[in-house]
ModelCIF file with pLDDT and N, C-alpha, C, O atoms, coordinates in Angstrom:
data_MODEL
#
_entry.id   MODEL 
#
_entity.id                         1 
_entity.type                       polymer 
_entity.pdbx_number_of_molecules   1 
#
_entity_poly.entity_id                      1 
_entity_poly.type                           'polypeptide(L)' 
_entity_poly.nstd_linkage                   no 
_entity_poly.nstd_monomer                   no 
_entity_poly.pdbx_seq_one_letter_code       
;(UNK)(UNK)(UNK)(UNK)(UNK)(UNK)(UNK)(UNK)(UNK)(UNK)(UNK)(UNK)(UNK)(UNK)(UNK)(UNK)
(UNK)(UNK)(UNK)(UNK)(UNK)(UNK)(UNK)(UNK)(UNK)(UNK)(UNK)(UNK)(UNK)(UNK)(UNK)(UNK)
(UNK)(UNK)(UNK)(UNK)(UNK)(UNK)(UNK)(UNK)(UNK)
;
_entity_poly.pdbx_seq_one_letter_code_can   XXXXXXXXXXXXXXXXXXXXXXXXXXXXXXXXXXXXXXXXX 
_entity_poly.pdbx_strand_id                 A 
#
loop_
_entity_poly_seq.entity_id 
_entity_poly_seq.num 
_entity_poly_seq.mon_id 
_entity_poly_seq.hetero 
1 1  UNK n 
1 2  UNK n 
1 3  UNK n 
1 4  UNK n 
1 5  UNK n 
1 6  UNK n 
1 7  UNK n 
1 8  UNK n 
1 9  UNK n 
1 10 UNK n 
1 11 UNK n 
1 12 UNK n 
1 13 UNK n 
1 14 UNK n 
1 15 UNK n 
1 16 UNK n 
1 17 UNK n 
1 18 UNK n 
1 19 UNK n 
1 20 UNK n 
1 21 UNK n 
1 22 UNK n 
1 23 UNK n 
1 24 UNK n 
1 25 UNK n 
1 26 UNK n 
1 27 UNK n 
1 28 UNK n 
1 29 UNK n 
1 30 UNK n 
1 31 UNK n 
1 32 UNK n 
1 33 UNK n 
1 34 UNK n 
1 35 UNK n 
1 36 UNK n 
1 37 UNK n 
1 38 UNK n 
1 39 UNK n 
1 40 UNK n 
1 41 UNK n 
#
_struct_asym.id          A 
_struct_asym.entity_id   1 
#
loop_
_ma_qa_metric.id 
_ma_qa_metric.mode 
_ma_qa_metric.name 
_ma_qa_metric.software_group_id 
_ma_qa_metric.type 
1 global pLDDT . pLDDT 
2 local  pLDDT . pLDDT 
#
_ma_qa_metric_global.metric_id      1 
_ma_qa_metric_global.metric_value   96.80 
_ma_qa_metric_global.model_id       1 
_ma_qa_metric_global.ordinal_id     1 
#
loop_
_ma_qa_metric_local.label_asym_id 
_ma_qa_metric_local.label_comp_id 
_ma_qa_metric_local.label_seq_id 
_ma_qa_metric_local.metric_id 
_ma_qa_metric_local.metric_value 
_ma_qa_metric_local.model_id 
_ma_qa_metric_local.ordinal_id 
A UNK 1  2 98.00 1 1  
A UNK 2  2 98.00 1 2  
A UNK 3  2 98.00 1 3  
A UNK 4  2 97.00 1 4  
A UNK 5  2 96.00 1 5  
A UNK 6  2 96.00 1 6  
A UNK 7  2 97.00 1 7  
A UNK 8  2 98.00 1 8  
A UNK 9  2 98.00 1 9  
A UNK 10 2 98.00 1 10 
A UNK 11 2 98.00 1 11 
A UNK 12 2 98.00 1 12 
A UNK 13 2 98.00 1 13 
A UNK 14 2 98.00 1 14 
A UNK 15 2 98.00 1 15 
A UNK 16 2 98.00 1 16 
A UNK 17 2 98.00 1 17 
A UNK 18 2 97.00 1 18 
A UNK 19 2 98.00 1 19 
A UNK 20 2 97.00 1 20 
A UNK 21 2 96.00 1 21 
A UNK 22 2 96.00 1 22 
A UNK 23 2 96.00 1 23 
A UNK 24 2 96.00 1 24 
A UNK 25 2 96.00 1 25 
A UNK 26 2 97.00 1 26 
A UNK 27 2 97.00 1 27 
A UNK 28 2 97.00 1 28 
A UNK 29 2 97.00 1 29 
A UNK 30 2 98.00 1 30 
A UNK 31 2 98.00 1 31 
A UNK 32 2 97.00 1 32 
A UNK 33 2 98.00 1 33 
A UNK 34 2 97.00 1 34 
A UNK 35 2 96.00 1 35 
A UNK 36 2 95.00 1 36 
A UNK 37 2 95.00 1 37 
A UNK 38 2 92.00 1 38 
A UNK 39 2 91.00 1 39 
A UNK 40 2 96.00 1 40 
A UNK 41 2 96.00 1 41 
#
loop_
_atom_site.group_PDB 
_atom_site.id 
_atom_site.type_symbol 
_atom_site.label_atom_id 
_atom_site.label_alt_id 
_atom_site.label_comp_id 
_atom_site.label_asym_id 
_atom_site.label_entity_id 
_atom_site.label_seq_id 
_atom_site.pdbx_PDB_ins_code 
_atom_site.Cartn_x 
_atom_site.Cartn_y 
_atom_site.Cartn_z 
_atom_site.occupancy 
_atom_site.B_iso_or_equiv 
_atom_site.pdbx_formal_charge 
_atom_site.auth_seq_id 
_atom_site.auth_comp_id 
_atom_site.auth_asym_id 
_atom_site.auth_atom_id 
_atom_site.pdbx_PDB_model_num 
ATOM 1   N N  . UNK A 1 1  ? 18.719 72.517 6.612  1.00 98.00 ? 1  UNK A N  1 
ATOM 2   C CA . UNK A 1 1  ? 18.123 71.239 6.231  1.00 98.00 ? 1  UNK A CA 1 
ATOM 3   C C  . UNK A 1 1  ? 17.792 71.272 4.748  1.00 98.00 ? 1  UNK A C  1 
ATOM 4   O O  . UNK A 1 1  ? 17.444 72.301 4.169  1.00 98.00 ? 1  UNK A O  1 
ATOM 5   N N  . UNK A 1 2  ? 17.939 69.934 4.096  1.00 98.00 ? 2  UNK A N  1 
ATOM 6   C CA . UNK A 1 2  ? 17.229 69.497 2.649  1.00 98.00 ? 2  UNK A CA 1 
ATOM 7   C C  . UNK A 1 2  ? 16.096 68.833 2.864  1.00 98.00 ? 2  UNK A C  1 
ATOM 8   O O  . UNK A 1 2  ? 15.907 67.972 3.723  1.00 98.00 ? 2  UNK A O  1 
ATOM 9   N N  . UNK A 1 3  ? 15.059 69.394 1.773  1.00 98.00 ? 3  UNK A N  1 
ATOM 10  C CA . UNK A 1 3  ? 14.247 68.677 1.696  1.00 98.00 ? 3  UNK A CA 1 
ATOM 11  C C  . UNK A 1 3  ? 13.921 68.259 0.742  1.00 98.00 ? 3  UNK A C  1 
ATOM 12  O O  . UNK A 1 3  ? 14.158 69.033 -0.186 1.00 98.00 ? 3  UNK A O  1 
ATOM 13  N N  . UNK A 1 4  ? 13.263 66.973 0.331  1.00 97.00 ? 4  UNK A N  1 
ATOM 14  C CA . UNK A 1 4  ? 12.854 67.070 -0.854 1.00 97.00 ? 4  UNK A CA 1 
ATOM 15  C C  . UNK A 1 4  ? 11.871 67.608 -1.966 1.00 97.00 ? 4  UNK A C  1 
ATOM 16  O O  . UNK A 1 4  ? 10.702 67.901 -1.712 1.00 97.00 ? 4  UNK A O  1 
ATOM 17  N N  . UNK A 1 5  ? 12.482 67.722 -3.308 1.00 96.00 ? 5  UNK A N  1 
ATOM 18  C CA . UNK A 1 5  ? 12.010 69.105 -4.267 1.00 96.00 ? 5  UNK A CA 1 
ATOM 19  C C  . UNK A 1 5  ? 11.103 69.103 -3.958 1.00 96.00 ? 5  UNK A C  1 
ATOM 20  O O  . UNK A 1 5  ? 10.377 68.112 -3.887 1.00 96.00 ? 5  UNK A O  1 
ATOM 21  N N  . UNK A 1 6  ? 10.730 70.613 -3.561 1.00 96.00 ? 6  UNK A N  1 
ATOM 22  C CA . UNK A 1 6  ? 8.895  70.872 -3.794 1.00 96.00 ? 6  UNK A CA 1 
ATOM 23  C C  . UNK A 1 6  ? 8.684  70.808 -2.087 1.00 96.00 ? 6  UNK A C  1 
ATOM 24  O O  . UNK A 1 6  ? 7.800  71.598 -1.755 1.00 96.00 ? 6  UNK A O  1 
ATOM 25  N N  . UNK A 1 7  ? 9.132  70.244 -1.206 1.00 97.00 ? 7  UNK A N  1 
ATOM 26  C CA . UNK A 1 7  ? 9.093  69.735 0.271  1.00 97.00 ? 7  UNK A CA 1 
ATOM 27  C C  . UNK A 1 7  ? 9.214  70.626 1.620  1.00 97.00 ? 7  UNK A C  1 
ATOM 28  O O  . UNK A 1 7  ? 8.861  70.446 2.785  1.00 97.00 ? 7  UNK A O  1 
ATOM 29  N N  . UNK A 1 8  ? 10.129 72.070 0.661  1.00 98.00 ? 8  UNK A N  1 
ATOM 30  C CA . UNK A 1 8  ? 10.188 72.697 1.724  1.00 98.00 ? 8  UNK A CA 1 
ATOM 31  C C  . UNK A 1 8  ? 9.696  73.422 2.940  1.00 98.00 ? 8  UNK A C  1 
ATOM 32  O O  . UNK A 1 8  ? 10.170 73.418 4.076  1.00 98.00 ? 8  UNK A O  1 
ATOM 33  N N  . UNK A 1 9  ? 8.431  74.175 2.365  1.00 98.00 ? 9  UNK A N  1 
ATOM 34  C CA . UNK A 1 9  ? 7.145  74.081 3.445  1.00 98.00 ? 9  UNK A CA 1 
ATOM 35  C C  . UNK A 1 9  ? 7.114  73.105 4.170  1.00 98.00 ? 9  UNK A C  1 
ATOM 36  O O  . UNK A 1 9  ? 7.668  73.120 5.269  1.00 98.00 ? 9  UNK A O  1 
ATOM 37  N N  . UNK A 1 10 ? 6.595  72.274 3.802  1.00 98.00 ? 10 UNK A N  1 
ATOM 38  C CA . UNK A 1 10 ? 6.267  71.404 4.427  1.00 98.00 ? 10 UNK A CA 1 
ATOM 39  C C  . UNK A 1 10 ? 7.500  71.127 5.494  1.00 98.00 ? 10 UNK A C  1 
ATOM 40  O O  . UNK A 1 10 ? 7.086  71.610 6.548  1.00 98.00 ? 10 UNK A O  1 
ATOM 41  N N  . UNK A 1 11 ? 8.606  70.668 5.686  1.00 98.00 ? 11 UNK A N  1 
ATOM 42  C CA . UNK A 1 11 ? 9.884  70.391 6.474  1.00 98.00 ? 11 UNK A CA 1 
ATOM 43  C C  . UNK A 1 11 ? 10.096 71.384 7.028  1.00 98.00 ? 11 UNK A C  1 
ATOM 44  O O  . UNK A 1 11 ? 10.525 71.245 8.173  1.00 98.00 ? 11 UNK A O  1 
ATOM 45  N N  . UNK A 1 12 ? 9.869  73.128 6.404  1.00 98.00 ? 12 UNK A N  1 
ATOM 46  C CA . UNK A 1 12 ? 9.936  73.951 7.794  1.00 98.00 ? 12 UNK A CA 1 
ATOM 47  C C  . UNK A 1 12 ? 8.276  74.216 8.636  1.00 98.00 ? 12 UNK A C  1 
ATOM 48  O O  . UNK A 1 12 ? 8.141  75.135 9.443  1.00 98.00 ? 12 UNK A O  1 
ATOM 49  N N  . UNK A 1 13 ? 7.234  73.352 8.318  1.00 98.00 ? 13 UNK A N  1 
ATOM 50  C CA . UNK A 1 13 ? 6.787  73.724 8.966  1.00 98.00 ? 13 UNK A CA 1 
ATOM 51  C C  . UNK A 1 13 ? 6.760  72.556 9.712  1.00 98.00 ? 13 UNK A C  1 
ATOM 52  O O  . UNK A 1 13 ? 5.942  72.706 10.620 1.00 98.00 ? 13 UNK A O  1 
ATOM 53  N N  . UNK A 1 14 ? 7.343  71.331 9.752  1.00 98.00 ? 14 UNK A N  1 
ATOM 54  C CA . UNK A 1 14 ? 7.753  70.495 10.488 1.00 98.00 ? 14 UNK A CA 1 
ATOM 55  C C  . UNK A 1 14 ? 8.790  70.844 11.834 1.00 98.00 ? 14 UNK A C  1 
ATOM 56  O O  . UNK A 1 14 ? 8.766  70.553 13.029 1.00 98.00 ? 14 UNK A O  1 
ATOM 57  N N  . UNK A 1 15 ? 9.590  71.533 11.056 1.00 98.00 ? 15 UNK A N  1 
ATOM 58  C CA . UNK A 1 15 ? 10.298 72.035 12.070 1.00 98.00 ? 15 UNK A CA 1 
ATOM 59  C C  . UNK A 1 15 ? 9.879  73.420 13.337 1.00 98.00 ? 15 UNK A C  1 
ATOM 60  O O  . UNK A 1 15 ? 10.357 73.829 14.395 1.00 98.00 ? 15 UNK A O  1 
ATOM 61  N N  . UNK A 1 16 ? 9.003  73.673 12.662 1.00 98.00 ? 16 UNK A N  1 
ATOM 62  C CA . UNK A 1 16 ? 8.430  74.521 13.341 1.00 98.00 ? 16 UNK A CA 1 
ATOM 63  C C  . UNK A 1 16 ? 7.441  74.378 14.543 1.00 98.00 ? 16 UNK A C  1 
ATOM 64  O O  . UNK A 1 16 ? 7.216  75.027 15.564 1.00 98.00 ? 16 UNK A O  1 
ATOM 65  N N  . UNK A 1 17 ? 6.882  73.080 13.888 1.00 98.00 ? 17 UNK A N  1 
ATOM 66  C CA . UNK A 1 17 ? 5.973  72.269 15.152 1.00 98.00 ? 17 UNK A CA 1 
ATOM 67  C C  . UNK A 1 17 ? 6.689  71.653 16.274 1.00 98.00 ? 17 UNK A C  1 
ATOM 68  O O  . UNK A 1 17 ? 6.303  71.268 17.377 1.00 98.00 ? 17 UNK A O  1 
ATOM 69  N N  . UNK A 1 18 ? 7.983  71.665 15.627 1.00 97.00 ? 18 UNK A N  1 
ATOM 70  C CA . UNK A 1 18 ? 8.655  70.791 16.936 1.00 97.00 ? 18 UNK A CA 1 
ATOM 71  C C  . UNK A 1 18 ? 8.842  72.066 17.679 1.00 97.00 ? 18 UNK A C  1 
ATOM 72  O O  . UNK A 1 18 ? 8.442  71.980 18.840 1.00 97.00 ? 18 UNK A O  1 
ATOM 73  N N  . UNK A 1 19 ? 9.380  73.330 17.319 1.00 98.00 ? 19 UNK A N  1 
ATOM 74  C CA . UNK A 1 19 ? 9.410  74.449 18.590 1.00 98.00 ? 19 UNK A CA 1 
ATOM 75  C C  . UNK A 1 19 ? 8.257  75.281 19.159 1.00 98.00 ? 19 UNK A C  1 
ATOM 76  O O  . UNK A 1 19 ? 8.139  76.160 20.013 1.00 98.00 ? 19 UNK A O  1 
ATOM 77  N N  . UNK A 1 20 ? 7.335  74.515 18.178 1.00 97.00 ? 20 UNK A N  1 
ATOM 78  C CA . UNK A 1 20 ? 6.174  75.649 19.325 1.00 97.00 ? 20 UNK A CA 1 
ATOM 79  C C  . UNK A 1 20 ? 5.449  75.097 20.117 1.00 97.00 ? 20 UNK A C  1 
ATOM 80  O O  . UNK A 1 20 ? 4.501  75.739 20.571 1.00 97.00 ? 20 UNK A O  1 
ATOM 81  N N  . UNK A 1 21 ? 5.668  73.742 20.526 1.00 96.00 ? 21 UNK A N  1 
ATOM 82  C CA . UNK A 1 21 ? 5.006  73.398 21.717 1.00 96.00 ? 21 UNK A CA 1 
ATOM 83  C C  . UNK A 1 21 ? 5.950  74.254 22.955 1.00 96.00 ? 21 UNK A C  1 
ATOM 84  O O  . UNK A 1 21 ? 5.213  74.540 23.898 1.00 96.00 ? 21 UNK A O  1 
ATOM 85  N N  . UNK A 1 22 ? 7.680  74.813 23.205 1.00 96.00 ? 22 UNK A N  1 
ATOM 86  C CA . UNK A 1 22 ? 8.436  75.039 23.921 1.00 96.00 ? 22 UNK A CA 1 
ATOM 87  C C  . UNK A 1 22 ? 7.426  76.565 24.436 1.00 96.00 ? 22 UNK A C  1 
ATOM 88  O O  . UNK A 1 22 ? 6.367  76.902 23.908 1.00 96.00 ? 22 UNK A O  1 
ATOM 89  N N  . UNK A 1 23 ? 8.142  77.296 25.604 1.00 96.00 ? 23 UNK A N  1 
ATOM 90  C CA . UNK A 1 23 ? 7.514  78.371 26.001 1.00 96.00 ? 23 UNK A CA 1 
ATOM 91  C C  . UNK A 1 23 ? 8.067  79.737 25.108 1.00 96.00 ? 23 UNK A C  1 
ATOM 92  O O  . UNK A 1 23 ? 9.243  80.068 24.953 1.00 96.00 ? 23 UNK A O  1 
ATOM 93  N N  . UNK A 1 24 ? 7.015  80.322 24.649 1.00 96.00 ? 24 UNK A N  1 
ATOM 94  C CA . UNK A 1 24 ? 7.156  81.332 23.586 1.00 96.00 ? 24 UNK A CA 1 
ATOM 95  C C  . UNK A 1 24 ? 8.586  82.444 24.667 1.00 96.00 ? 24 UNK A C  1 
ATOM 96  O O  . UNK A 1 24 ? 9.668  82.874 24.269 1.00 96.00 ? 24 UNK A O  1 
ATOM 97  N N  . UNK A 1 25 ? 7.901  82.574 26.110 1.00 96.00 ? 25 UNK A N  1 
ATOM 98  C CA . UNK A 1 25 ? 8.898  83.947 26.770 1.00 96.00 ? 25 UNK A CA 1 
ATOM 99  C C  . UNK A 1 25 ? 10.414 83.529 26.176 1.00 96.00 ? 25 UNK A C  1 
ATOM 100 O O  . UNK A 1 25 ? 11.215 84.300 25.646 1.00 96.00 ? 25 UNK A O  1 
ATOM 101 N N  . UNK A 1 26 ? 10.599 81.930 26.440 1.00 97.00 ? 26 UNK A N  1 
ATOM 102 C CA . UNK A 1 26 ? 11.896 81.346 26.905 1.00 97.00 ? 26 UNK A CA 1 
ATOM 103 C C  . UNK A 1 26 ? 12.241 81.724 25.268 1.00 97.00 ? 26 UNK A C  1 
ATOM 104 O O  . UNK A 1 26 ? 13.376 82.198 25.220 1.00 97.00 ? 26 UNK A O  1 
ATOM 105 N N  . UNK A 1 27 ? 11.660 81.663 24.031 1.00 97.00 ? 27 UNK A N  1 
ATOM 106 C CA . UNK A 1 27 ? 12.019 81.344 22.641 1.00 97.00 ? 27 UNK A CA 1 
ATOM 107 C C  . UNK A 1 27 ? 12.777 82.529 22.463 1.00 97.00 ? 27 UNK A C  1 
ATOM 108 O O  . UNK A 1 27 ? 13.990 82.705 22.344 1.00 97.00 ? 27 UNK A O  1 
ATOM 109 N N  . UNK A 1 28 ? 11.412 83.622 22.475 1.00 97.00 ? 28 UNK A N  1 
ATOM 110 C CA . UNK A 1 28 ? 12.206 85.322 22.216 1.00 97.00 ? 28 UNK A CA 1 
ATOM 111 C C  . UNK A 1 28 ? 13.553 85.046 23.391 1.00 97.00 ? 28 UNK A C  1 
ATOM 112 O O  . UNK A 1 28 ? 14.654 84.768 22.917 1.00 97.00 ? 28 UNK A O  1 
ATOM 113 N N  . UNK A 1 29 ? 13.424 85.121 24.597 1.00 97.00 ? 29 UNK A N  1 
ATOM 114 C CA . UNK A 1 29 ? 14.844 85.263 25.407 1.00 97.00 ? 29 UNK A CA 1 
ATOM 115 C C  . UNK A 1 29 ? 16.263 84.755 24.709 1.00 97.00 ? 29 UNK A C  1 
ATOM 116 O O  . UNK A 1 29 ? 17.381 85.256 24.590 1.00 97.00 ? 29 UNK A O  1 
ATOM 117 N N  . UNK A 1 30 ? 15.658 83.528 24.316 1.00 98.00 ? 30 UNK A N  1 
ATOM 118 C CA . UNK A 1 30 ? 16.967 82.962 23.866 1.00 98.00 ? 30 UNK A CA 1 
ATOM 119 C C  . UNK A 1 30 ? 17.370 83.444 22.556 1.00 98.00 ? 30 UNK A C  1 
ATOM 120 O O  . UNK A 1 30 ? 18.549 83.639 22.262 1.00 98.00 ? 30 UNK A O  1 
ATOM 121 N N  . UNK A 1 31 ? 16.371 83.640 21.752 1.00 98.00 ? 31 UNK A N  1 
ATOM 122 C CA . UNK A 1 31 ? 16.767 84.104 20.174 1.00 98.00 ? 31 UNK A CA 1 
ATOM 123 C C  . UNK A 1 31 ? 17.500 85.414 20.344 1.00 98.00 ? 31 UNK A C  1 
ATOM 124 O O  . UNK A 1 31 ? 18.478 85.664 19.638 1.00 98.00 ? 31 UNK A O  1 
ATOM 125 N N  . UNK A 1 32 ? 16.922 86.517 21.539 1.00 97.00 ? 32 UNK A N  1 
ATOM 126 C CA . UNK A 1 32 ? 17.894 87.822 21.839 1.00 97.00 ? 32 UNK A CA 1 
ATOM 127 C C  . UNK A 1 32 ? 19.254 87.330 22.355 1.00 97.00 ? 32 UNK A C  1 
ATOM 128 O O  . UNK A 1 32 ? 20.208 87.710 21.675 1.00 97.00 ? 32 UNK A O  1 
ATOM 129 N N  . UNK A 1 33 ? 19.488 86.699 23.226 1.00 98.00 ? 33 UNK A N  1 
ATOM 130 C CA . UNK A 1 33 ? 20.464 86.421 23.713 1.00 98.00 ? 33 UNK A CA 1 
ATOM 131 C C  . UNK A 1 33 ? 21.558 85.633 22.916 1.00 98.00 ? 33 UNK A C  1 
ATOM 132 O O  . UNK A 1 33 ? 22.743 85.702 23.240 1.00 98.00 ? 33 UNK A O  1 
ATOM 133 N N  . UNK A 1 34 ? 21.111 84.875 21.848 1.00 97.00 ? 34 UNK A N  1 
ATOM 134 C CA . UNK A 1 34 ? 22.419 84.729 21.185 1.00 97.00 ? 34 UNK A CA 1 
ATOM 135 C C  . UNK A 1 34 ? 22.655 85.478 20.063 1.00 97.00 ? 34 UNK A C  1 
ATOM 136 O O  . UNK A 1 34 ? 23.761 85.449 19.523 1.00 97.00 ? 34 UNK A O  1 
ATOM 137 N N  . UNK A 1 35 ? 21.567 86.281 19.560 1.00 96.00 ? 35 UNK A N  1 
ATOM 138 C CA . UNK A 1 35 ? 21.676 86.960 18.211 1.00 96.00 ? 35 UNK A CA 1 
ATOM 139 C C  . UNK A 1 35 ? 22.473 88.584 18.957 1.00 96.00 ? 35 UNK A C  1 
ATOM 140 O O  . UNK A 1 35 ? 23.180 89.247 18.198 1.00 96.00 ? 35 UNK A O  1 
ATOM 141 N N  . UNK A 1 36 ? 22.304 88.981 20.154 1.00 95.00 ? 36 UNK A N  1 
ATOM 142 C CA . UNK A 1 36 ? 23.018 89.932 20.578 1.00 95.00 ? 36 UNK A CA 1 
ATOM 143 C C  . UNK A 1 36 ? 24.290 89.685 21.138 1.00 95.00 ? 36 UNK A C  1 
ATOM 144 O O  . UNK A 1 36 ? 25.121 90.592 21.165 1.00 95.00 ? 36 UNK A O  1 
ATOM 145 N N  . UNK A 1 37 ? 24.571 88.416 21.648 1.00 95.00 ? 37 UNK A N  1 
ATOM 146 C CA . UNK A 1 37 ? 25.583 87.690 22.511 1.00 95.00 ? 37 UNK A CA 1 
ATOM 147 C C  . UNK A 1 37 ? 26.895 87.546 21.537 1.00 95.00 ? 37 UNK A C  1 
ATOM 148 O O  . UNK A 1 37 ? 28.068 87.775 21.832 1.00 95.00 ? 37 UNK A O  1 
ATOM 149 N N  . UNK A 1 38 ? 26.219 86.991 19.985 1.00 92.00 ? 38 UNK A N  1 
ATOM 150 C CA . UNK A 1 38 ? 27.270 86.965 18.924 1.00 92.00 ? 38 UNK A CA 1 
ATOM 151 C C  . UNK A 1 38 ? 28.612 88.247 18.975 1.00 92.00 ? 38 UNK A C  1 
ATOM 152 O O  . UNK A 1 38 ? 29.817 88.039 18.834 1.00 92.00 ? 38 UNK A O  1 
ATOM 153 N N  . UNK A 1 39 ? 27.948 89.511 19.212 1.00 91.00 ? 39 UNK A N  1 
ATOM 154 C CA . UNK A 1 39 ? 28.893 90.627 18.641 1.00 91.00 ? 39 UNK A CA 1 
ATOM 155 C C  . UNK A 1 39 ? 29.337 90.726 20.149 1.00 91.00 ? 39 UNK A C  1 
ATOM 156 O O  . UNK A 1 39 ? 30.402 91.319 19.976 1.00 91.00 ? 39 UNK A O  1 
ATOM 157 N N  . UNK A 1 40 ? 29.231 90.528 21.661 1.00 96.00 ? 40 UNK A N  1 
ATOM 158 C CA . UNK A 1 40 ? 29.903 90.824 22.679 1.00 96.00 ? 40 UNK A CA 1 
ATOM 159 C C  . UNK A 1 40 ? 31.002 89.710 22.982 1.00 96.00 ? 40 UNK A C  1 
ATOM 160 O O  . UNK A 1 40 ? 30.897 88.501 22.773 1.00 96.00 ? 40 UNK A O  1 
ATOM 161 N N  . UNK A 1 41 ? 31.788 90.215 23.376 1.00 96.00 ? 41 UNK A N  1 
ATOM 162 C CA . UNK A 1 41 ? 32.836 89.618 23.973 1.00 96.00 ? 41 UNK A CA 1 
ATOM 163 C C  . UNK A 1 41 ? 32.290 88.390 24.979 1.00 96.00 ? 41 UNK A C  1 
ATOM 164 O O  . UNK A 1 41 ? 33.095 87.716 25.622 1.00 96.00 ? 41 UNK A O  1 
#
């Protein structure tokens, strides 16, 4: 994402509010699963 100059805090921590209402277990699961999933077949 762009934000505007000077904005960026702010827009990732926008974005950030939108994922932390989700369930933290499900976040880590999924962040392992595709960051390990990348290099397997």
């Amino acid at each position: 994402h762009v934000a505007p100059a000077g904005g960026a805090l702010e827009a990732a921590l926008g974005l950030a509010r939108e994922i932390l209402p989700n369930g933290p277990v499900a976040l880590r699961m999924a962040k392992l699963a595709v960051n390990r999933g990348l290099d397997l077949d």
